[in-house]
Protein backbone atom coordinates (compact mmCIF):
# COMPACT_ATOMS: atom_id res chain seq x y z
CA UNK A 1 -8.78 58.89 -30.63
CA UNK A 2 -10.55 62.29 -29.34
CA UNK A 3 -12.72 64.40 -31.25
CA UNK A 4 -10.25 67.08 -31.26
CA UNK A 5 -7.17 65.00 -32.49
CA UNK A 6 -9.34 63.73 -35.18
CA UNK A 7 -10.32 67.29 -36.58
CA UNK A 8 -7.04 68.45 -36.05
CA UNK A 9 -5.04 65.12 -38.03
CA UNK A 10 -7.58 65.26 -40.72
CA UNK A 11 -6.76 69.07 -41.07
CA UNK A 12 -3.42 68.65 -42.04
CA UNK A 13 -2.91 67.39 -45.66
CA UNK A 14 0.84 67.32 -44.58
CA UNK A 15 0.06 63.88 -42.38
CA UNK A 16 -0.31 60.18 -44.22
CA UNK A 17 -1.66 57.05 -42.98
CA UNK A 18 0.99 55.10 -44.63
CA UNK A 19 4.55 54.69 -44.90
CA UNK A 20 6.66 54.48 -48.32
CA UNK A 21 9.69 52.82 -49.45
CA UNK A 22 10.53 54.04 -52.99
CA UNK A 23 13.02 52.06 -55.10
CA UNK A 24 15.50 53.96 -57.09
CA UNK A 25 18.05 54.20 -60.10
CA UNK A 26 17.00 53.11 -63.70
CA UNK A 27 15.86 49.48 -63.17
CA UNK A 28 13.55 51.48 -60.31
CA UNK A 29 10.16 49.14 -61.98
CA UNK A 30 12.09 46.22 -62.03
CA UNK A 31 13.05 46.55 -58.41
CA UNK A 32 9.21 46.81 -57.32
CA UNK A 33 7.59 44.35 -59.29
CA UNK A 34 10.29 41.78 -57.51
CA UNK A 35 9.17 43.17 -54.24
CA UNK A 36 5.75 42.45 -54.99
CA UNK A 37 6.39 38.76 -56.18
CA UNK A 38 8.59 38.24 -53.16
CA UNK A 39 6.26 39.93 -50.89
CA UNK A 40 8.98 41.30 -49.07
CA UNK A 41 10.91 44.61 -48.85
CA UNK A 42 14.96 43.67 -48.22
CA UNK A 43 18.31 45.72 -47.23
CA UNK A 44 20.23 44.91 -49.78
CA UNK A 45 23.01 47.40 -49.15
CA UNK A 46 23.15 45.53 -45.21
CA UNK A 47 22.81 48.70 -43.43
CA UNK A 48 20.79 46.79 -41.03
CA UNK A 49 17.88 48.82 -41.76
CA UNK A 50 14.64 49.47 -44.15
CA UNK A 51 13.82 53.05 -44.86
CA UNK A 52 10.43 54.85 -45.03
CA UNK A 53 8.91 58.22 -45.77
CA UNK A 54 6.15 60.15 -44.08
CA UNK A 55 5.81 62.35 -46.61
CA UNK A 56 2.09 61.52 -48.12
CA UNK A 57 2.44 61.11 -52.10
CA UNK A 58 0.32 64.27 -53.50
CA UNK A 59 2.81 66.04 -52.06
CA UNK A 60 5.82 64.51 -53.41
CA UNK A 61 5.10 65.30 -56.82
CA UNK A 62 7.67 68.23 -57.63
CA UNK A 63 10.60 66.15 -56.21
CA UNK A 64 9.86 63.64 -58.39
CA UNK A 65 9.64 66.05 -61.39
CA UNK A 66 13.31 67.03 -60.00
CA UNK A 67 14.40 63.46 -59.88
CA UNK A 68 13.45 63.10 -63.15
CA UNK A 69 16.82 65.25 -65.05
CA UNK A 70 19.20 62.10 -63.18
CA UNK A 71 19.72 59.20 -64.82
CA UNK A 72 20.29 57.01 -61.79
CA UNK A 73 17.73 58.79 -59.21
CA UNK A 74 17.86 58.97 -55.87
CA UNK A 75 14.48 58.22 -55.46
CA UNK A 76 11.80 56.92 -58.54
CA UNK A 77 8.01 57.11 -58.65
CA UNK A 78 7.94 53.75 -57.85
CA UNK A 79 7.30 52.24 -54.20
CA UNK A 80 5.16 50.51 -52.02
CA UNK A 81 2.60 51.88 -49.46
CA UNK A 82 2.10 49.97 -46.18
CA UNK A 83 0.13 51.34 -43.53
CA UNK A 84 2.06 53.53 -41.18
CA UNK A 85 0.58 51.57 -37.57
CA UNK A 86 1.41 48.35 -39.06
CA UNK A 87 4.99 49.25 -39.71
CA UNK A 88 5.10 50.62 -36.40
CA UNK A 89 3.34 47.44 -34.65
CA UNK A 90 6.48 45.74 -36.22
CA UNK A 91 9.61 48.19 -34.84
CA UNK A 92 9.62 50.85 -37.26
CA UNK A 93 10.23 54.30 -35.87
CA UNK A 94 10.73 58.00 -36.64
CA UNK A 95 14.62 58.98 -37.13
CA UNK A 96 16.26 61.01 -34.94
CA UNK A 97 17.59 64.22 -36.44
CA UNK A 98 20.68 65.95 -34.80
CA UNK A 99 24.12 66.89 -35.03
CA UNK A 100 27.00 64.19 -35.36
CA UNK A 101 28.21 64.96 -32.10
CA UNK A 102 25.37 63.82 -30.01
CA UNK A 103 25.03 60.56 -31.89
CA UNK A 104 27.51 59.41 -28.82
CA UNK A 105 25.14 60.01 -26.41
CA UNK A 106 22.56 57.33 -27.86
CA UNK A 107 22.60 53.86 -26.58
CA UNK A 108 24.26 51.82 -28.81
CA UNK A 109 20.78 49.86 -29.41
CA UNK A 110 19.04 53.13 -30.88
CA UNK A 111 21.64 54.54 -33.24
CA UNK A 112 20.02 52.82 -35.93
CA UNK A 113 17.34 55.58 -35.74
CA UNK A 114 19.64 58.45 -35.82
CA UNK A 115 20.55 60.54 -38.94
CA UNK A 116 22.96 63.04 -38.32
CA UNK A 117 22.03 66.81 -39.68
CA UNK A 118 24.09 69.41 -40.34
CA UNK A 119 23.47 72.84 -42.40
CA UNK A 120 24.99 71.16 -45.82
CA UNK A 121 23.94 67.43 -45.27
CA UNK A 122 19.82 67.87 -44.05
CA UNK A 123 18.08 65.17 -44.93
CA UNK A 124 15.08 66.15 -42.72
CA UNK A 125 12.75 66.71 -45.72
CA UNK A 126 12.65 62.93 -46.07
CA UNK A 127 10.91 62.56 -43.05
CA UNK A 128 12.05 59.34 -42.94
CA UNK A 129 11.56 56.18 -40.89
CA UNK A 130 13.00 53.51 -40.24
CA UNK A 131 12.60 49.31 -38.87
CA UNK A 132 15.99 47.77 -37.94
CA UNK A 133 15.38 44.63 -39.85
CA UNK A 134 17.09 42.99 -43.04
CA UNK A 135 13.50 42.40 -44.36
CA UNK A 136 9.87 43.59 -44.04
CA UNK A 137 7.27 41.18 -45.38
CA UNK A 138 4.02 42.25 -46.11
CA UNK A 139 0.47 40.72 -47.43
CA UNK A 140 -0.68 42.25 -50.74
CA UNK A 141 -4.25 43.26 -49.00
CA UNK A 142 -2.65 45.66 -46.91
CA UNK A 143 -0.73 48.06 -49.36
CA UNK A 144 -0.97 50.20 -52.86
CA UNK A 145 1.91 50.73 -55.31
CA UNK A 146 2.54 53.57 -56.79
CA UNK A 147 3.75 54.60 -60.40
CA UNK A 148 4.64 56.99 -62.59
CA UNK A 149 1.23 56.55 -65.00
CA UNK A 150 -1.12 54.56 -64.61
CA UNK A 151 -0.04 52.16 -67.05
CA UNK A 152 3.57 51.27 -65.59
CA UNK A 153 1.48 49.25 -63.15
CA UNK A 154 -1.19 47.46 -65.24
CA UNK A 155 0.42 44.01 -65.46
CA UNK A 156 0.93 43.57 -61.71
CA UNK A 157 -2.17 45.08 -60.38
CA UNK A 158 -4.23 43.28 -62.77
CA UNK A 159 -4.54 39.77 -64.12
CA UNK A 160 -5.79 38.87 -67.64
CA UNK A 161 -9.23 37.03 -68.02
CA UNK A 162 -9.62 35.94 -71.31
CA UNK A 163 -13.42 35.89 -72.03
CA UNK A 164 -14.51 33.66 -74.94
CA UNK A 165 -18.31 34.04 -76.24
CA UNK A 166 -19.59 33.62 -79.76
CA UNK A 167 -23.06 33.20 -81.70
CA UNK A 168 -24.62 31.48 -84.54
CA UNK A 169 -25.21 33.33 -87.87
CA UNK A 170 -25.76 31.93 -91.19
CA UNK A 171 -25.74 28.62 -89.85
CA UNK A 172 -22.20 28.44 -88.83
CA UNK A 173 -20.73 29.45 -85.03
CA UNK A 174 -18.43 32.50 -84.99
CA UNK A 175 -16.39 32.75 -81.72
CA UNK A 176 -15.01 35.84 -79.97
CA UNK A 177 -12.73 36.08 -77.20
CA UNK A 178 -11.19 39.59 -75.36
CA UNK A 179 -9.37 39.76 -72.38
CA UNK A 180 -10.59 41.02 -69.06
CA UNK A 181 -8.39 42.80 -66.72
CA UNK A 182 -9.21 41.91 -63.29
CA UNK A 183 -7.60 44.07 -60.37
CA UNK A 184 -5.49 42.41 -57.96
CA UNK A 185 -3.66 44.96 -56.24
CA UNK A 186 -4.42 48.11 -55.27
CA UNK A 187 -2.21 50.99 -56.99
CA UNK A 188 -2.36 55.08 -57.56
CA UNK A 189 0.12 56.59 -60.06
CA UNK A 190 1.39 60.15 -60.30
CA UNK A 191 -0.79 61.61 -63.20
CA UNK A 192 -4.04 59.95 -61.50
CA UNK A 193 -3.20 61.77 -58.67
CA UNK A 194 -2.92 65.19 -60.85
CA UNK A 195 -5.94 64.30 -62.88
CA UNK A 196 -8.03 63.57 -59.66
CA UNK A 197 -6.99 66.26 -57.90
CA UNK A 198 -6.13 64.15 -55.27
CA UNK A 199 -4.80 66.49 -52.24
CA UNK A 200 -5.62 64.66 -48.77
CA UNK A 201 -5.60 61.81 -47.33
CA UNK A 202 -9.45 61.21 -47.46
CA UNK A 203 -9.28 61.44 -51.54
CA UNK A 204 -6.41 59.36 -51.32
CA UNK A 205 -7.98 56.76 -49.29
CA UNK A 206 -11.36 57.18 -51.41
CA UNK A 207 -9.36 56.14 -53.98
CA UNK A 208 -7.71 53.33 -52.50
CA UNK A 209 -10.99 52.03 -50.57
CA UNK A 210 -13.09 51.96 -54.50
CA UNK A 211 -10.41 49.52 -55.56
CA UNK A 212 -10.80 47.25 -52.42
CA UNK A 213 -14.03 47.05 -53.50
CA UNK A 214 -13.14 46.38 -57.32
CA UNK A 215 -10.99 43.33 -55.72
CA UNK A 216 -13.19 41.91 -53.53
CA UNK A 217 -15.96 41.69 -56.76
CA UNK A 218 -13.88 39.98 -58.62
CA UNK A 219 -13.52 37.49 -56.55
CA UNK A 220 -17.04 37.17 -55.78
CA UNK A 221 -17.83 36.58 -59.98
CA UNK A 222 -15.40 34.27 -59.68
């Protein structure tokens, strides 16, 4: 990448480096926390195809705040990040925005990238893409979750380490134990990202790059 394209990408808070699929409706948690145990992201309505948004997450705030007055939303604050090059290395694309009438004039091999748009059905705000697969599988390394707060998330992206020490006083032993919370996946919820001030992607990926670093010392003092 030039010198130019660089400055210019990293001047526009507006791109993202990753691509996000956001579950939705009330059992939105559920629905993640079974695509991180599975590992994989599925279709389950068999539209023949997994959606994505552009849209970086500092700047999706508001609409969730406007999702939040539906009881089944259309999208929750909860999802998976995967990088966007690694989507793309595997067939995802941008969709194709356009009337209804030109969706004819597509190969029958590429429709699956086309969204129609009209003045009272745009969807273009999704910025959506899209990989015409029934399932995306990914390796827990590569992505971040995100949640609502930081707690939604705490007994996925961490595992318990129960610690037991103790000490002799009076001449008897007294034991202690406490529990450890070791980070396993990497994760960024809405109110960090309001408390941080988190605006672009290099505070986003500041963020994300200190808990790579959290994981890969736990293994070590392991």
């Amino acid at each position: 990448m030039n010198k130019t394209l660089q400055k210019i990408q990293q001047s526009r808070p507006d791109l993202s480096d990753y691509l996000y699929h956001f579950t939705k409706g009330s059992k939105a948690s559920e629905t993640l926390w079974k695509i991180i145990g599975d590992e994989k992201i599925l279709d389950p309505l068999n539209r023949g195809v997994i959606c994505f948004t552009e849209a970086p997450i500092y700047q999706m705030l508001d609409m969730f705040k406007i999702f939040e007055g539906y009881k089944e939303p259309m999208y929750a604050p909860f999802g998976i990040a995967i990088p966007k090059w690694k989507l793309y290395s595997l067939g995802a694309r941008p969709v194709i925005y356009g009337p209804q009438s030109e969706l004819s004039l597509f190969p029958d091999d590429l429709k699956w990238r086309y969204e129609p748009i009209e003045k009272k059905h745009d969807f273009s705000w999704l910025r959506e893409w899209r990989i015409n697969t029934s399932e995306v599988s990914f390796q827990l390394d590569d992505i971040f979750i995100v949640t609502k707060i930081i707690h939604d998330g705490l007994g996925i992206t961490h595992s318990p380490d129960v610690i037991i020490d103790g000490d002799w006083a009076d001449g008897q032993w007294w034991d202690q134990s406490f529990v450890a919370w070791d980070r396993e996946i990497k994760s960024i919820s809405l109110d960090t990202i309001v408390e941080s001030a988190i605006s672009d992607s290099t505070k986003l990926l500041f963020e994300i790059e200190k808990q790579s670093k959290e994981i890969m010392d736990g293994k070590s003092n392991h």
